[in-house]
Protein backbone atom coordinates (compact mmCIF):
# COMPACT_ATOMS: atom_id res chain seq x y z
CA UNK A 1 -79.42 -10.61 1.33
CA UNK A 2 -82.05 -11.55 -0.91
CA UNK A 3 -85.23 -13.57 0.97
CA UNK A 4 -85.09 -17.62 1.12
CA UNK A 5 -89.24 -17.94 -0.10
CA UNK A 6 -88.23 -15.77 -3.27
CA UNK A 7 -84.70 -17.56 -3.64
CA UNK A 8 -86.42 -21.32 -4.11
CA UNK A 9 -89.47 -20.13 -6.27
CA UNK A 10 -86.70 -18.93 -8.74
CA UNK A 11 -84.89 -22.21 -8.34
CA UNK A 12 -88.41 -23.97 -8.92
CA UNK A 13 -88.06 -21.40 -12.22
CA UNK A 14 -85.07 -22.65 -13.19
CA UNK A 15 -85.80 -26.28 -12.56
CA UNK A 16 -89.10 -26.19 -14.73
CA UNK A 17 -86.78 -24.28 -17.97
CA UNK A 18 -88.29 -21.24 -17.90
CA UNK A 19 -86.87 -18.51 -19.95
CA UNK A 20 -87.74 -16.17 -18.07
CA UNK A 21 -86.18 -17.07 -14.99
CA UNK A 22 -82.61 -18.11 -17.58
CA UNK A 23 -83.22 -14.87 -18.26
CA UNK A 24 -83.38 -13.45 -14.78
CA UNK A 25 -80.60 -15.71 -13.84
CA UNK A 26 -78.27 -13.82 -16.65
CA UNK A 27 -78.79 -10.34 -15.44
CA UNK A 28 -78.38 -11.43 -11.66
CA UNK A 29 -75.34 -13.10 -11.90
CA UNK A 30 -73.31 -12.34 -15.13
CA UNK A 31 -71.30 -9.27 -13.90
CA UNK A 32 -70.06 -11.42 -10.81
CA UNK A 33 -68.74 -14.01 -13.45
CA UNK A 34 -67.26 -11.35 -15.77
CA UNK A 35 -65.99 -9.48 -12.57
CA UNK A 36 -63.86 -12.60 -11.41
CA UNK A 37 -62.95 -13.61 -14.95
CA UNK A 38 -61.42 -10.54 -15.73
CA UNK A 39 -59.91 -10.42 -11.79
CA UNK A 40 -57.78 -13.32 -13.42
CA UNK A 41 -56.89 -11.12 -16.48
CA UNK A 42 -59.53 -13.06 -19.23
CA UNK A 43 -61.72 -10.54 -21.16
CA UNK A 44 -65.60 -10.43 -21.99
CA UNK A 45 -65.87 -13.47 -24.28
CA UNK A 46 -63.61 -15.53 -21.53
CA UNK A 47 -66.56 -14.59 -19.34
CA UNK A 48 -69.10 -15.20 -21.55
CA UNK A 49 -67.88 -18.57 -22.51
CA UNK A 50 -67.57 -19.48 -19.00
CA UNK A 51 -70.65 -18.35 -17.80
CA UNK A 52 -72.71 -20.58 -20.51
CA UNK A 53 -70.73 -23.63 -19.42
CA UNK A 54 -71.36 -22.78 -15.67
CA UNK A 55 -75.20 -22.39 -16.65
CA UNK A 56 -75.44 -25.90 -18.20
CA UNK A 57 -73.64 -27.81 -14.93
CA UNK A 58 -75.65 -25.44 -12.58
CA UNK A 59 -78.98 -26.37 -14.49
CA UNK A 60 -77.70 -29.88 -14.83
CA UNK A 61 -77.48 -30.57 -11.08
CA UNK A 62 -80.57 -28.65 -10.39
CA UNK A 63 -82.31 -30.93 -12.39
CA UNK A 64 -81.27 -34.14 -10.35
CA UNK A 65 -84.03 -35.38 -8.21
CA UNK A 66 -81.59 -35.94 -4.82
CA UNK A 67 -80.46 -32.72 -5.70
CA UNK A 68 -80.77 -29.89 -3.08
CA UNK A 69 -79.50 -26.07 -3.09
CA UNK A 70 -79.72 -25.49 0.19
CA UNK A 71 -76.88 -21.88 -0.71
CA UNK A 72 -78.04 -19.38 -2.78
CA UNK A 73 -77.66 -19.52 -5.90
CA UNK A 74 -74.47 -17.08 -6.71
CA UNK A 75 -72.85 -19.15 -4.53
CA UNK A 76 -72.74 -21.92 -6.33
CA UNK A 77 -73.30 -20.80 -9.54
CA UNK A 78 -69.53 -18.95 -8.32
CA UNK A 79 -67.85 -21.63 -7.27
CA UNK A 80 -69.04 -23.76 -10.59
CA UNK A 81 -67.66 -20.52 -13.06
CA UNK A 82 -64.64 -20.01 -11.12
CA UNK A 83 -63.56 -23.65 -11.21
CA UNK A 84 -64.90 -23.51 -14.73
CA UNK A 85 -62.32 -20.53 -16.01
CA UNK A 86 -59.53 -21.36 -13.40
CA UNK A 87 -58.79 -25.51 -15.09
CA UNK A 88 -59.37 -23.06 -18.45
CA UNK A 89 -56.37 -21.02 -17.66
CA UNK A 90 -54.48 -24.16 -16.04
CA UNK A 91 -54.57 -22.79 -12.60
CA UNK A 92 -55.62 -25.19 -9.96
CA UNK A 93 -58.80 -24.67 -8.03
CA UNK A 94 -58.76 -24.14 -4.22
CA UNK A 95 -58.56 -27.53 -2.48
CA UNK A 96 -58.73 -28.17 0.91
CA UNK A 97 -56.61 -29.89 3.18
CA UNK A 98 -56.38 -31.13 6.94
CA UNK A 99 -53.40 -29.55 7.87
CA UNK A 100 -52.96 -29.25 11.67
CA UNK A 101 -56.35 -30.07 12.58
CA UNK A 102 -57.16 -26.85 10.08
CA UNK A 103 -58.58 -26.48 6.85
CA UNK A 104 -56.33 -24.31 4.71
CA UNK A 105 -57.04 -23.64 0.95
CA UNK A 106 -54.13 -23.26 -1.77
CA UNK A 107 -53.66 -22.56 -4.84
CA UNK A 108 -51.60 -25.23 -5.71
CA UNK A 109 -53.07 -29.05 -5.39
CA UNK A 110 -49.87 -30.18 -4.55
CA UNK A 111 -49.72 -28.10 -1.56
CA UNK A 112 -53.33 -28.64 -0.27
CA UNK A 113 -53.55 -32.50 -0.70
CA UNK A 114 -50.46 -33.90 -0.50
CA UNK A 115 -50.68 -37.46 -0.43
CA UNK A 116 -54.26 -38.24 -1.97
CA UNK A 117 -55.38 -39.31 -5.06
CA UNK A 118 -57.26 -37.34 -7.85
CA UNK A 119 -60.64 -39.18 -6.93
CA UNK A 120 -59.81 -38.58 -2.95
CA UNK A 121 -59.31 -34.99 -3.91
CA UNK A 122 -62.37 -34.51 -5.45
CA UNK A 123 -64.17 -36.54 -3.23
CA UNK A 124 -62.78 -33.99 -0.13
CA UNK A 125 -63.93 -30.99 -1.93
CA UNK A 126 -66.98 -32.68 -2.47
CA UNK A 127 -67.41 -33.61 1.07
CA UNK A 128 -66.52 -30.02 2.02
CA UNK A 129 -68.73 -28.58 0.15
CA UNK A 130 -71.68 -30.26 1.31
CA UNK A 131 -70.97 -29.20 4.55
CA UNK A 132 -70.09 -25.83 4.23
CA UNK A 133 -73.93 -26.16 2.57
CA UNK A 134 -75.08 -26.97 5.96
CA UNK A 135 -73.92 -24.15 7.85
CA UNK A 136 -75.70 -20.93 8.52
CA UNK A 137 -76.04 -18.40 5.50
CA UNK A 138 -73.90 -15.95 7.66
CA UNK A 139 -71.07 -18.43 7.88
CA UNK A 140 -71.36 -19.38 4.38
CA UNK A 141 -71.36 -15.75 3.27
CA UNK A 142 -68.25 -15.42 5.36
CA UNK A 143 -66.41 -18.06 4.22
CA UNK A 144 -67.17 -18.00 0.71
CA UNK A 145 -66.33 -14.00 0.60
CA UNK A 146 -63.04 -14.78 2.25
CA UNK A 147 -61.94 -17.96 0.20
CA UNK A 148 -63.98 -18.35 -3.24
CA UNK A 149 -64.02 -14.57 -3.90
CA UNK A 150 -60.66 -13.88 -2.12
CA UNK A 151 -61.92 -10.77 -0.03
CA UNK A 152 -60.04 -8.81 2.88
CA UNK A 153 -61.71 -8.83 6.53
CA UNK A 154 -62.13 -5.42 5.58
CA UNK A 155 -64.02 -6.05 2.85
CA UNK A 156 -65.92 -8.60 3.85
CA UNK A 157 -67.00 -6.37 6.85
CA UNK A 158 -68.07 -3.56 4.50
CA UNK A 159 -70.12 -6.13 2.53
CA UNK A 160 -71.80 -8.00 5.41
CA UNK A 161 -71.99 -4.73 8.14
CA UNK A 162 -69.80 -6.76 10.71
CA UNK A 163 -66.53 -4.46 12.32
CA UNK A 164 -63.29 -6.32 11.07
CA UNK A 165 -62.38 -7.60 14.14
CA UNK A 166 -65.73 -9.91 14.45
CA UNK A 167 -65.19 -11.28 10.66
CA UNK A 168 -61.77 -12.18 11.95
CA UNK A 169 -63.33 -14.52 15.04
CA UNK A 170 -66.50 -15.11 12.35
CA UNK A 171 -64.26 -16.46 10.01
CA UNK A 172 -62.13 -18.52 12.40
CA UNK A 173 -65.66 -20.30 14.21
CA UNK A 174 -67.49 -21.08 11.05
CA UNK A 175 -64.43 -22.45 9.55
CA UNK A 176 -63.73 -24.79 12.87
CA UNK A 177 -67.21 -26.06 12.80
CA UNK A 178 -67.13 -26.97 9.19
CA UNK A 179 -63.84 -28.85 9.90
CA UNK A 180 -65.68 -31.03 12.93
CA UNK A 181 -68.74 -31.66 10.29
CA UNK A 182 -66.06 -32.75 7.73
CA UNK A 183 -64.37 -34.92 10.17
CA UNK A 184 -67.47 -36.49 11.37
CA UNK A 185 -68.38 -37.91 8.42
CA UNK A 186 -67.81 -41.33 7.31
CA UNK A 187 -66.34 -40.28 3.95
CA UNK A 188 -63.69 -38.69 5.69
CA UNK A 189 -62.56 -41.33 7.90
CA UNK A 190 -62.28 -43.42 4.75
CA UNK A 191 -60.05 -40.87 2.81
């Protein structure tokens, strides 16, 4: 896992337009765009396309003052291309719901929010992802292996070094606590 000092001097990079570091940014984090564009059967210029799209909203928001990364970047930049090429292919993003005093995430919007608006939807994956930005790296590794990249527990154990059994439980905690930071917050008991 790459170190938090050199992570936010390359954010500082980014923030300040240097080419270098749009440069950098390109050859750290293209493949894992192409990789997931192609999981979802687009080809090379899909993931090109995508990628330059999701490098204008990622630079965007990095260059709002009350902005703060507080992920690492592939994370986000992720989630940003993925949501980029899935409403490009007409396939719904994850969304999250409060079902049963879980989150789950689906596929289909109609099956994860059921009963809110488009606004309350986004404003619930808003809310959950600033959360989820509060929680430990480990946890956010964890959960956004399992649900933004869609990995097995055995996978995600080979990735992270954990046995399977403990990304099971990992997965299960870190998920619980985001739902009680969710929950706590006004936002949520407005939706």
């Amino acid at each position: 896992m790459q170190d938090i000092p050199i992570e936010n001097d390359f954010v500082a990079e980014l923030r300040s337009g240097s080419p270098g570091a749009f440069e950098e940014l390109y050859r750290r984090y293209f493949r894992m765009v192409e990789d997931m564009v192609l999981k979802y059967r687009g080809g090379t210029d899909d993931a090109r396309d995508v990628f330059q799209e999701a490098l204008f909203v990622f630079v965007k928001k990095l260059r709002e003052p009350s902005f703060t990364l507080s992920s690492k970047a592939s994370t986000y930049l992720y989630a940003i291309a993925r949501n980029i090429y899935l409403k490009k292919i007409g396939k719904a993003s994850p969304e999250i719901s409060v079902d049963q005093q879980q989150f789950v995430f689906a596929e289909q919007p109609d099956q994860a929010t059921d009963g809110f608006s488009h606004e309350e939807k986004d404003a619930l994956l808003n809310l959950m992802n600033e959360q989820l930005n509060k929680l430990e790296a480990d946890c956010r590794t964890v959960i956004t292996y399992a649900f933004y990249q869609r990995l097995s527990h055995a996978q995600i154990a080979e990735l992270t070094g954990y046995t399977e059994a403990f990304v099971k439980v990992k997965k299960f905690r870190c998920l619980e606590y985001l739902r009680k930071l969710v929950k706590a917050t006004p936002i949520f008991k407005n939706l």
